[in-house]
C-alpha atoms as a PDB file:
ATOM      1  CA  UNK A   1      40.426  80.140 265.941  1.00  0.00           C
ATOM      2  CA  UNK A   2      41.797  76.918 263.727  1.00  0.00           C
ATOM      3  CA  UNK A   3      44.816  77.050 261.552  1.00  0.00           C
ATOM      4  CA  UNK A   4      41.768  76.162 258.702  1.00  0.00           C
ATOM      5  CA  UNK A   5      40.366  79.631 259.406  1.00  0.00           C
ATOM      6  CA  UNK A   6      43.121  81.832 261.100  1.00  0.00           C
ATOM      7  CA  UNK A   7      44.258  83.182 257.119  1.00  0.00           C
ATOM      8  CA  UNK A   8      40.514  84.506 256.554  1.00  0.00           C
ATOM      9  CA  UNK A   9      40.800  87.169 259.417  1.00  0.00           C
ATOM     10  CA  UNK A  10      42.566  89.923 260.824  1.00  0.00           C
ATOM     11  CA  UNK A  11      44.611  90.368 263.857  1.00  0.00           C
ATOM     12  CA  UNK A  12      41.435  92.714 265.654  1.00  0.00           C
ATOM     13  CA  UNK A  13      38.877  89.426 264.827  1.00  0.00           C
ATOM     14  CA  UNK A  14      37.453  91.092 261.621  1.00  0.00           C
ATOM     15  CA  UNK A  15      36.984  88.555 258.489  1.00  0.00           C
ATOM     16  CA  UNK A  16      39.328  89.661 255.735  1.00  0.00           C
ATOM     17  CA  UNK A  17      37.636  87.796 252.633  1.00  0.00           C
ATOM     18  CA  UNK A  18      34.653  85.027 252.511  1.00  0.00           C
ATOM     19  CA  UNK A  19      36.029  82.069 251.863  1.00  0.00           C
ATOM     20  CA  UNK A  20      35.189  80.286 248.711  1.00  0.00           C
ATOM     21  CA  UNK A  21      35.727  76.717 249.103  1.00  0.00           C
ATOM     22  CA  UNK A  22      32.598  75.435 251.404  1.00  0.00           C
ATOM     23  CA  UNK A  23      33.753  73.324 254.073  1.00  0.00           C
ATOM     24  CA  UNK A  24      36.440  76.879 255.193  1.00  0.00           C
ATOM     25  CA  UNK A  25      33.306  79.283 254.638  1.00  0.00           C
ATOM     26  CA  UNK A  26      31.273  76.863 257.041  1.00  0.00           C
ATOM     27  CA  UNK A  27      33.954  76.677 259.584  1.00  0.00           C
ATOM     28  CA  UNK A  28      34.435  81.002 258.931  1.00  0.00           C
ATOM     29  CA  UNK A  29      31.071  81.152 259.406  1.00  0.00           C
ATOM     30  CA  UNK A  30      30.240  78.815 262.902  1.00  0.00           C
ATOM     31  CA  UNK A  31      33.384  80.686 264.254  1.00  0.00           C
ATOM     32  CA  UNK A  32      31.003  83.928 263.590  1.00  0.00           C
ATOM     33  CA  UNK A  33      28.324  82.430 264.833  1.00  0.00           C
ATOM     34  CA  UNK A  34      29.621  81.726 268.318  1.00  0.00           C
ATOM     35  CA  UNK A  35      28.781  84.863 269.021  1.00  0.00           C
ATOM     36  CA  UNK A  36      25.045  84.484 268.518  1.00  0.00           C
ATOM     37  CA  UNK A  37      22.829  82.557 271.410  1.00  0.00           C
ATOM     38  CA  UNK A  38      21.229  79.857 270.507  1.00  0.00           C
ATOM     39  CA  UNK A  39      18.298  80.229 272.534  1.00  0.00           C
ATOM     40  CA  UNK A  40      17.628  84.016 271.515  1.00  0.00           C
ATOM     41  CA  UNK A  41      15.691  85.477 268.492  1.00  0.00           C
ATOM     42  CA  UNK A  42      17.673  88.134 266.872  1.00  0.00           C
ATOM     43  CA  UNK A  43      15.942  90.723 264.583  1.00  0.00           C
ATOM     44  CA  UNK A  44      17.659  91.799 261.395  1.00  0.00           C
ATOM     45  CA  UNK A  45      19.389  94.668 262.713  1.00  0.00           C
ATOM     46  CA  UNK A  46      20.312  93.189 265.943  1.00  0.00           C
ATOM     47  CA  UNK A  47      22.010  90.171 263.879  1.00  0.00           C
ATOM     48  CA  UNK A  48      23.263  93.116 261.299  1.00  0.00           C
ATOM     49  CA  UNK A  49      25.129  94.455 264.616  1.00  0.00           C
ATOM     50  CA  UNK A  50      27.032  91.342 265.806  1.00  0.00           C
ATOM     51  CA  UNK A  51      27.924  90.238 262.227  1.00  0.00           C
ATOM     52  CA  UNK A  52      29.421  93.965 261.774  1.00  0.00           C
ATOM     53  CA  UNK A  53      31.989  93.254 264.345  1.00  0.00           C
ATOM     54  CA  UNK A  54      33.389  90.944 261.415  1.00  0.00           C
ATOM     55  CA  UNK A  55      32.613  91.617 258.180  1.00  0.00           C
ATOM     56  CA  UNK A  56      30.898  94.796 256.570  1.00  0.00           C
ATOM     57  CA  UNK A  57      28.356  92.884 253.968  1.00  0.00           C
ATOM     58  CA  UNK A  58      26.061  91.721 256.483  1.00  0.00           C
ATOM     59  CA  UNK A  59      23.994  90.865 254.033  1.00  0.00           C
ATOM     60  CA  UNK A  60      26.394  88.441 252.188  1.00  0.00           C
ATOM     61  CA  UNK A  61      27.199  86.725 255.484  1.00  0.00           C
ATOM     62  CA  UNK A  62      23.660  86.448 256.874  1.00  0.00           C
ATOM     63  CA  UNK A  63      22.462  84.596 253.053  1.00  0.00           C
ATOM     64  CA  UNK A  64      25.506  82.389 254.043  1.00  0.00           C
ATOM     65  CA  UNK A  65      24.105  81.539 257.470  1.00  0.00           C
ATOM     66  CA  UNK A  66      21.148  80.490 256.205  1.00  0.00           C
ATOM     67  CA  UNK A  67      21.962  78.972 252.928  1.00  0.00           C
ATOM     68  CA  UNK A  68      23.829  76.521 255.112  1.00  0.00           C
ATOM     69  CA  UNK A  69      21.771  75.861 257.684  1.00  0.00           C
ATOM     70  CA  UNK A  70      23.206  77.716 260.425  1.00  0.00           C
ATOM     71  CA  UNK A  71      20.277  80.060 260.381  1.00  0.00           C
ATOM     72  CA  UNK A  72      16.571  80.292 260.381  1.00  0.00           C
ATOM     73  CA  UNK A  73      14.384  83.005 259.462  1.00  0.00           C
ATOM     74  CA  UNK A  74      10.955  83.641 259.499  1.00  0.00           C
ATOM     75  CA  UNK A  75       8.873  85.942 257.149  1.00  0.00           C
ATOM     76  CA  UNK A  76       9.599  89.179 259.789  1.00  0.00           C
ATOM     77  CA  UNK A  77      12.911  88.618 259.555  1.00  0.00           C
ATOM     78  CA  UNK A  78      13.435  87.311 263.201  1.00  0.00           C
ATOM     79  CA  UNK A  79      17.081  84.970 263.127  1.00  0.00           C
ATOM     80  CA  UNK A  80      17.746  82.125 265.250  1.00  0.00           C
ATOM     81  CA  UNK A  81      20.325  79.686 265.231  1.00  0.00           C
ATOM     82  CA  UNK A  82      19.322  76.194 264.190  1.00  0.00           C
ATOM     83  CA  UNK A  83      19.095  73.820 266.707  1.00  0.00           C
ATOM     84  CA  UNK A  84      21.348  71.430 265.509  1.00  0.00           C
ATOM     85  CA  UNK A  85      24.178  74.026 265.751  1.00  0.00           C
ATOM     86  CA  UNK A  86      23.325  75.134 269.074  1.00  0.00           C
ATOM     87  CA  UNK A  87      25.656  73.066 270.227  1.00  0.00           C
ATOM     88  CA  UNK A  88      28.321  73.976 268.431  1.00  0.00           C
ATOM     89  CA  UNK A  89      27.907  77.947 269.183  1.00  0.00           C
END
């Protein structure tokens, strides 16, 4: 983790608050996002699963992903990362 983001989690990895200001919450949530690859298709509960490991509202943090473009979605809620942030994951 960065300096930027180490103050928004615990010690075991778990996110302590969302950050509010957008360019930390982006960083918060690409550092979440490494764990998701970029070439797999995640249904919601699968996703729900890995973003548990961090934060309990899955919900909050998945509307984040895609609200900022990490995510895509389709109408049976299937995730994938966005290709431009494959890279980055």
């Amino acid at each position: 983790m960065t300096e930027q983001i180490d103050q928004f989690f615990n010690p075991d990895g778990t996110l302590i608050s969302i950050p509010v200001k957008s360019a930390k919450k982006i960083a918060v949530l690409l550092h979440i996002a490494r764990d998701l690859s970029p070439t797999t298709k995640y249904p919601e509960k699968e996703l729900n699963a890995i973003i548990a490991k961090y934060h309990a509202d899955t919900a909050a943090i998945r509307r984040h992903m895609i609200e900022y473009g990490i995510l895509e979605r389709n109408w049976e809620s299937v995730y994938w990362v966005k290709v431009e942030y494959s890279a980055i994951t």
